[in-house]
N, C-alpha and C. Protein backbone atom coordinates (compact mmCIF):
# COMPACT_ATOMS: atom_id res chain seq x y z
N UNK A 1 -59.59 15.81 -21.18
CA UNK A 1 -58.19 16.15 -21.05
C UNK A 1 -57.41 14.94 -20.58
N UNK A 2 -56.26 14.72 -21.24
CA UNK A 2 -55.20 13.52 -20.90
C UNK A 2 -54.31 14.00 -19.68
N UNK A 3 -53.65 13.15 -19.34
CA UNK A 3 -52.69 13.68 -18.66
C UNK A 3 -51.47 14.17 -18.97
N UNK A 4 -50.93 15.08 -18.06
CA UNK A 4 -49.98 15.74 -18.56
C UNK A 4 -48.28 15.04 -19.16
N UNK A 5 -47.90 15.78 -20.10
CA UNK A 5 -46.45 14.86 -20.76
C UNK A 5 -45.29 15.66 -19.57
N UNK A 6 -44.63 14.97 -19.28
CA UNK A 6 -43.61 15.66 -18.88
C UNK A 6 -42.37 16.33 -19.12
N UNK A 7 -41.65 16.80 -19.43
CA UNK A 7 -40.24 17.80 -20.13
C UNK A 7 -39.37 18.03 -19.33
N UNK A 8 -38.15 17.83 -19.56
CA UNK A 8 -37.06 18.12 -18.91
C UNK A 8 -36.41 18.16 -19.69
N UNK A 9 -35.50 19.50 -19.32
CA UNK A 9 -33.76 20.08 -20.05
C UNK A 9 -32.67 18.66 -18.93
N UNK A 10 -32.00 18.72 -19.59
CA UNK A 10 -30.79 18.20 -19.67
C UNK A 10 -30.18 18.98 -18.61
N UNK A 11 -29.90 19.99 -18.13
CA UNK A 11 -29.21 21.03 -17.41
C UNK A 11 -30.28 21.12 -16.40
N UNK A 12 -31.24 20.71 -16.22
CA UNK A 12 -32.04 21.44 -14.85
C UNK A 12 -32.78 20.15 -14.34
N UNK A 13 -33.00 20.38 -12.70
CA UNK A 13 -33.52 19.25 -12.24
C UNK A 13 -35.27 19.41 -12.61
N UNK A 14 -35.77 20.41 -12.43
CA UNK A 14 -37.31 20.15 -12.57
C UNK A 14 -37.79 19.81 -14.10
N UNK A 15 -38.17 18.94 -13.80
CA UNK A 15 -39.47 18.33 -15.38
C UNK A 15 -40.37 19.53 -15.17
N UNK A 16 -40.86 19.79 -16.15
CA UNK A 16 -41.98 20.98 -16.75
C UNK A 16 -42.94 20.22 -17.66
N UNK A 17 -44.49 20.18 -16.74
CA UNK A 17 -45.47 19.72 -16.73
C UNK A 17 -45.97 20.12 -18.39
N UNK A 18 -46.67 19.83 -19.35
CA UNK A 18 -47.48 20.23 -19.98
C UNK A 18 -48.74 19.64 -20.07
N UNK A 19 -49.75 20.28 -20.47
CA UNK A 19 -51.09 19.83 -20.51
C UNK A 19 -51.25 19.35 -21.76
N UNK A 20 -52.00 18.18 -22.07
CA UNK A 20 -52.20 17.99 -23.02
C UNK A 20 -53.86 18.28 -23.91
N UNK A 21 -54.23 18.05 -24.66
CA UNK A 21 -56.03 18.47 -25.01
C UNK A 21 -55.86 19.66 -25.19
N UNK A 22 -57.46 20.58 -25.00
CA UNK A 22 -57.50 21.86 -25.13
C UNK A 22 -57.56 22.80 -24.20
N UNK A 23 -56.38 23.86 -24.26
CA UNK A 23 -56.10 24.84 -23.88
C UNK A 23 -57.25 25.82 -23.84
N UNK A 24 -58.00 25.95 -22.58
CA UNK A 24 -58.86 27.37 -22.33
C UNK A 24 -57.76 28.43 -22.33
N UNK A 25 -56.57 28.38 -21.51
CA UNK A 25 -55.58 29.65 -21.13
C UNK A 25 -55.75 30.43 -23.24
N UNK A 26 -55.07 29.58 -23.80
CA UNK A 26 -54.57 30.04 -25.21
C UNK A 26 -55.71 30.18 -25.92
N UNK A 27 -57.60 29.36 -25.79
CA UNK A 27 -58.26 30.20 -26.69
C UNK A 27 -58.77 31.47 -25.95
N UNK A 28 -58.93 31.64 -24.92
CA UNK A 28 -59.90 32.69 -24.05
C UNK A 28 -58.87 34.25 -24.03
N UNK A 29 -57.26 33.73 -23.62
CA UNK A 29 -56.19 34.83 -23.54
C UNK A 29 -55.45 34.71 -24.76
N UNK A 30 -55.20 34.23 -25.52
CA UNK A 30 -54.24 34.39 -26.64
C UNK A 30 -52.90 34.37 -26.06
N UNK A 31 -52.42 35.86 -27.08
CA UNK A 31 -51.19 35.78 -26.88
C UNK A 31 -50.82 36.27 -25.43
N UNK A 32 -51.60 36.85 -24.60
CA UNK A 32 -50.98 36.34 -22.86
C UNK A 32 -51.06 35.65 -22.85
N UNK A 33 -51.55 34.50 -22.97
CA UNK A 33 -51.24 32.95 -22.56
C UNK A 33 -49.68 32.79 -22.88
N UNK A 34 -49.77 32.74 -24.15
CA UNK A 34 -48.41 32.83 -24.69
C UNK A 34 -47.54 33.43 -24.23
N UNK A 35 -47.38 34.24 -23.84
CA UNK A 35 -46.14 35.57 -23.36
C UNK A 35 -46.07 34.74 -21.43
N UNK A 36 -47.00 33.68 -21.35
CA UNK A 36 -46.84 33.39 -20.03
C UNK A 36 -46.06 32.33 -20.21
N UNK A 37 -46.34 31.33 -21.13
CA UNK A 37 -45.28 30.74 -21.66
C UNK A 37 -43.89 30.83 -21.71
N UNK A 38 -43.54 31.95 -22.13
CA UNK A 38 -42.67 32.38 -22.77
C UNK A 38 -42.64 31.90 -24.00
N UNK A 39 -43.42 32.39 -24.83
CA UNK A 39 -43.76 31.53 -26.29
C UNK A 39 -43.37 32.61 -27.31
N UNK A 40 -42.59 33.66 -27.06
CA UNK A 40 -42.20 35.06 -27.87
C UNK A 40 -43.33 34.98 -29.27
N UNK A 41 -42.17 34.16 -30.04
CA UNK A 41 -42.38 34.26 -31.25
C UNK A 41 -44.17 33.70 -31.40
N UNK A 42 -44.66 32.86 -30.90
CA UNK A 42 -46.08 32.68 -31.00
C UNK A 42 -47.10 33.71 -30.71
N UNK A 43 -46.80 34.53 -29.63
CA UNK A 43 -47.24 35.59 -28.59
C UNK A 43 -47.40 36.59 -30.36
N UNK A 44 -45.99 37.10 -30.34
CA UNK A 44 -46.29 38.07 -31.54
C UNK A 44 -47.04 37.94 -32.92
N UNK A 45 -47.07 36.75 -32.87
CA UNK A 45 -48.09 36.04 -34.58
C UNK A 45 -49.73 36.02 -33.85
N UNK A 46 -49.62 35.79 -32.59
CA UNK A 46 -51.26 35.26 -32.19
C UNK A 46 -51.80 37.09 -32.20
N UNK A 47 -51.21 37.62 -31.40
CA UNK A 47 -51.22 39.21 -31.37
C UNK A 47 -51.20 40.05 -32.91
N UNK A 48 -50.11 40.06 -33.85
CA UNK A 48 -50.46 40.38 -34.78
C UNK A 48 -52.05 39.68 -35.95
N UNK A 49 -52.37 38.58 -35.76
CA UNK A 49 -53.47 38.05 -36.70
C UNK A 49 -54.55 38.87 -35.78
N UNK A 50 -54.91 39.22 -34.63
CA UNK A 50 -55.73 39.51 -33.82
C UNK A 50 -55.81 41.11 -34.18
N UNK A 51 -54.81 42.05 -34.43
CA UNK A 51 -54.96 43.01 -34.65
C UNK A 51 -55.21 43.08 -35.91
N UNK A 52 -55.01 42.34 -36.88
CA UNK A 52 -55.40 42.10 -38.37
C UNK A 52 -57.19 41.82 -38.56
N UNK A 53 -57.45 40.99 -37.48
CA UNK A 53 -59.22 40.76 -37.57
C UNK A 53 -59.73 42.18 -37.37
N UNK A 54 -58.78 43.07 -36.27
CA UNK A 54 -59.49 44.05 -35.48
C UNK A 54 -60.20 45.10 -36.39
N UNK A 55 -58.78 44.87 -37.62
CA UNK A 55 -59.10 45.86 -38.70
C UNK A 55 -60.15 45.36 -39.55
N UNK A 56 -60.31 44.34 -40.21
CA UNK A 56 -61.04 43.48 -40.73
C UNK A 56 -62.39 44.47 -40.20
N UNK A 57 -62.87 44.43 -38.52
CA UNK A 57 -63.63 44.73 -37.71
C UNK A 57 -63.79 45.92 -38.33
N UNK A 58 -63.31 47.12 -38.66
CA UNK A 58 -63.29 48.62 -38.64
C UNK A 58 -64.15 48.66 -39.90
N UNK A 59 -64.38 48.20 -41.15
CA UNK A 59 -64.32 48.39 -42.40
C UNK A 59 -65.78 48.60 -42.42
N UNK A 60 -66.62 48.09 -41.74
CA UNK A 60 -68.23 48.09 -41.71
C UNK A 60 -68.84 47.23 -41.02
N UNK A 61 -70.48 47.16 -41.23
CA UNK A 61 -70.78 46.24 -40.55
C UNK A 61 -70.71 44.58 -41.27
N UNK A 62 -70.58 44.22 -42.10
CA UNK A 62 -70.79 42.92 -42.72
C UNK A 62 -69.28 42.32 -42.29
N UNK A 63 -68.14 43.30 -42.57
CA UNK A 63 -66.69 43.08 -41.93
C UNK A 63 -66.77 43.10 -40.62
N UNK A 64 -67.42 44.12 -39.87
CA UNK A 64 -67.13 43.56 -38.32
C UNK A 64 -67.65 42.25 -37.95
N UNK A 65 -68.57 41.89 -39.01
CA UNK A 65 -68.99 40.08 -38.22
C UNK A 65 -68.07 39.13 -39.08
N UNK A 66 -67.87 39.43 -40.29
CA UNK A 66 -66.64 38.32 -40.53
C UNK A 66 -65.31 38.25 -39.64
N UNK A 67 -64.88 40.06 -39.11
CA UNK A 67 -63.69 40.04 -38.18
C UNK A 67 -64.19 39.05 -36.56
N UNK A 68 -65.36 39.49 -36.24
CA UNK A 68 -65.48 38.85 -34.97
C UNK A 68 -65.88 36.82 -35.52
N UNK A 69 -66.27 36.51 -36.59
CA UNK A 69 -66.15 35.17 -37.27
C UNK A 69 -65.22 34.73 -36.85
N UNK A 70 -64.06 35.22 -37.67
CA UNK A 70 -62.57 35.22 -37.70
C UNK A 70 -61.78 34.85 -36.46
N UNK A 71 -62.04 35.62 -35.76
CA UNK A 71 -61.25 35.89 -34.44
C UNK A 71 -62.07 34.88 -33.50
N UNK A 72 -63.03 33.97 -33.54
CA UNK A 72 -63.30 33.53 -33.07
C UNK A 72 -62.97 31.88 -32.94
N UNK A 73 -63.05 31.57 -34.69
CA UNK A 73 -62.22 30.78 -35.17
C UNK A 73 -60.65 30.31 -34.39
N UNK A 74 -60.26 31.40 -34.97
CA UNK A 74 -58.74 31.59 -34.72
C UNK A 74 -58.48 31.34 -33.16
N UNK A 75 -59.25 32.10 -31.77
CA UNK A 75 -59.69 30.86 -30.77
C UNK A 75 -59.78 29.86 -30.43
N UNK A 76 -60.21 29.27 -31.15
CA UNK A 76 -60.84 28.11 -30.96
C UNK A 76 -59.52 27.22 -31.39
N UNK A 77 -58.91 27.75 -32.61
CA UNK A 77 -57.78 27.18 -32.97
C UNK A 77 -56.61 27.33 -32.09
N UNK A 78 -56.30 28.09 -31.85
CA UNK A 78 -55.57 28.33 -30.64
C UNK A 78 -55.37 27.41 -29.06
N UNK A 79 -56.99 27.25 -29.01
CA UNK A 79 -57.35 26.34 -27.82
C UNK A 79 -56.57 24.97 -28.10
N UNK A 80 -56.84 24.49 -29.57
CA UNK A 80 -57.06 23.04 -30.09
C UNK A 80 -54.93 22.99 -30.38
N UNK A 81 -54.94 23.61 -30.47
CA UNK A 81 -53.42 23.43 -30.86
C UNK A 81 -51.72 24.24 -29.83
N UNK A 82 -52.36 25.10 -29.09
CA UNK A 82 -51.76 25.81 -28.05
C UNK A 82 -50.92 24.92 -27.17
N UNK A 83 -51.53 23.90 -26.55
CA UNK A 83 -50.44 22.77 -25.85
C UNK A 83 -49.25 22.35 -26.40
N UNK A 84 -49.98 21.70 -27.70
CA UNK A 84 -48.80 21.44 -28.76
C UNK A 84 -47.73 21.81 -28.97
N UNK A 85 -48.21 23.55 -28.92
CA UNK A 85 -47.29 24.97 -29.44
C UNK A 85 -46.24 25.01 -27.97
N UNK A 86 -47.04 25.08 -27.07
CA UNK A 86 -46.02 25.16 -25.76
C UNK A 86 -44.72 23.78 -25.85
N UNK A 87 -45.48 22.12 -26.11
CA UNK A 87 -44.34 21.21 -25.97
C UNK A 87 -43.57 21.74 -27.27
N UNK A 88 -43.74 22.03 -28.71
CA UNK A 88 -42.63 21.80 -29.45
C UNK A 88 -41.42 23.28 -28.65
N UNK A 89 -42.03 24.30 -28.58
CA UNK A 89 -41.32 25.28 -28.22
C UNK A 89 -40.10 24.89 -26.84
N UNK A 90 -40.74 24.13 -26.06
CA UNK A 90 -39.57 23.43 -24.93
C UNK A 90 -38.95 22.67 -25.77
N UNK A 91 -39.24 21.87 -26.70
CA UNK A 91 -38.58 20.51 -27.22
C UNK A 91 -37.53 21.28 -28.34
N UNK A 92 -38.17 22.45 -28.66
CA UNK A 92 -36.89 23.75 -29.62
C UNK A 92 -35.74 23.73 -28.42
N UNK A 93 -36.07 23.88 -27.44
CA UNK A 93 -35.25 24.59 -26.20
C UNK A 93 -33.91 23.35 -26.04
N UNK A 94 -34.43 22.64 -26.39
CA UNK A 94 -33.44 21.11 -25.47
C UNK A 94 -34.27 20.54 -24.86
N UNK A 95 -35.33 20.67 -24.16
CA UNK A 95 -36.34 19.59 -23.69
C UNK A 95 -36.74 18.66 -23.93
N UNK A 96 -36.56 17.16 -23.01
CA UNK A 96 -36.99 15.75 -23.69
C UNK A 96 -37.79 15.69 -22.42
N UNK A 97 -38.95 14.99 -23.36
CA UNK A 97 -40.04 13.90 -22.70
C UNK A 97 -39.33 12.98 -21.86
N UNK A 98 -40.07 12.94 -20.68
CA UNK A 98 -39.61 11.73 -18.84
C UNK A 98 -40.88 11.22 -19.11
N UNK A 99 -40.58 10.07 -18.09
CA UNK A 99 -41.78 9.69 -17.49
C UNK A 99 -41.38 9.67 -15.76
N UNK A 100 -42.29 10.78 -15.51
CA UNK A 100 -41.78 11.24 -13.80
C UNK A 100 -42.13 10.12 -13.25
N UNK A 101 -42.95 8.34 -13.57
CA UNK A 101 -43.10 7.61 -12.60
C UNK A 101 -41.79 6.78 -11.89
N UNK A 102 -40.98 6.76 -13.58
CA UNK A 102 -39.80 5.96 -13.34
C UNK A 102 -38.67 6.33 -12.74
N UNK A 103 -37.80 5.74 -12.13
CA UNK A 103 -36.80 6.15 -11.18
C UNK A 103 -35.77 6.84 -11.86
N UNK A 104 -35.03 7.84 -11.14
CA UNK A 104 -34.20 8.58 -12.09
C UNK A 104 -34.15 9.08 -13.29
N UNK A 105 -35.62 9.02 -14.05
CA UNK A 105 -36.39 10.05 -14.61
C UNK A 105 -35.98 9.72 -15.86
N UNK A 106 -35.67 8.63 -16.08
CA UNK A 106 -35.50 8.04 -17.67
C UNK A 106 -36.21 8.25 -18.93
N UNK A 107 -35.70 8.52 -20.24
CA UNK A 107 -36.51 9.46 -21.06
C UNK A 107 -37.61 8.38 -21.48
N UNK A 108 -38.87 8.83 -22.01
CA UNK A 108 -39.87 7.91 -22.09
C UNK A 108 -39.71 6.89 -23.65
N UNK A 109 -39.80 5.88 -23.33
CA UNK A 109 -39.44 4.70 -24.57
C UNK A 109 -38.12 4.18 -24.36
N UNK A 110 -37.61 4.36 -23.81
CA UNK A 110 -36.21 3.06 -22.98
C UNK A 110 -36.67 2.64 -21.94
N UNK A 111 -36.17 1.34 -22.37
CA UNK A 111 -36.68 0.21 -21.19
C UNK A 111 -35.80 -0.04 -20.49
């Protein structure tokens, strides 16, 4: 794991940490991870594909191991790309990248 990027709105004094690498919160919890976020619209896509495997799951046994395949996958993907999902969703918001070392919190790449 790298270290974290930092985010700040324009309108508010605190920078908002993100993690960078892979997310245990987003493959292990899904869309709670998400909904902790406040990631709405991700929350409801990670939640709907999950209830889509579930069914997948119902159909028999050869489908319940492709659904639990599936959903496991989709985990894992989640893990690998979930950080990501959290910075663009602030950076939707108005959020720009700081670098909290520099004084008065100058956006990162001006010198």
């Amino acid at each position: 794991m790298g270290a974290p990027i930092y985010l700040q709105h324009p309108h508010r004094q605190q920078a908002v940490a993100v993690a960078t690498g892979f997310s245990w919160g987003a493959c292990l919890l899904g869309f709670i991870w998400a909904l902790s976020k406040r990631m709405w619209f991700a929350a409801f896509v990670m939640l709907g594909i999950n209830v889509i495997f579930l069914g997948i799951g119902l159909w028999g046994e050869a489908a319940d191991l492709i659904g639990f395949l599936l959903s496991v996958l989709f985990a894992v993907g989640c893990g690998v790309y979930g950080n990501r999902w959290h910075r663009w969703t602030l950076e939707q918001q108005g959020y720009r990248v700081v670098d909290e070392n520099l004084p008065g919190r100058r956006e990162a790449g001006h010198s």
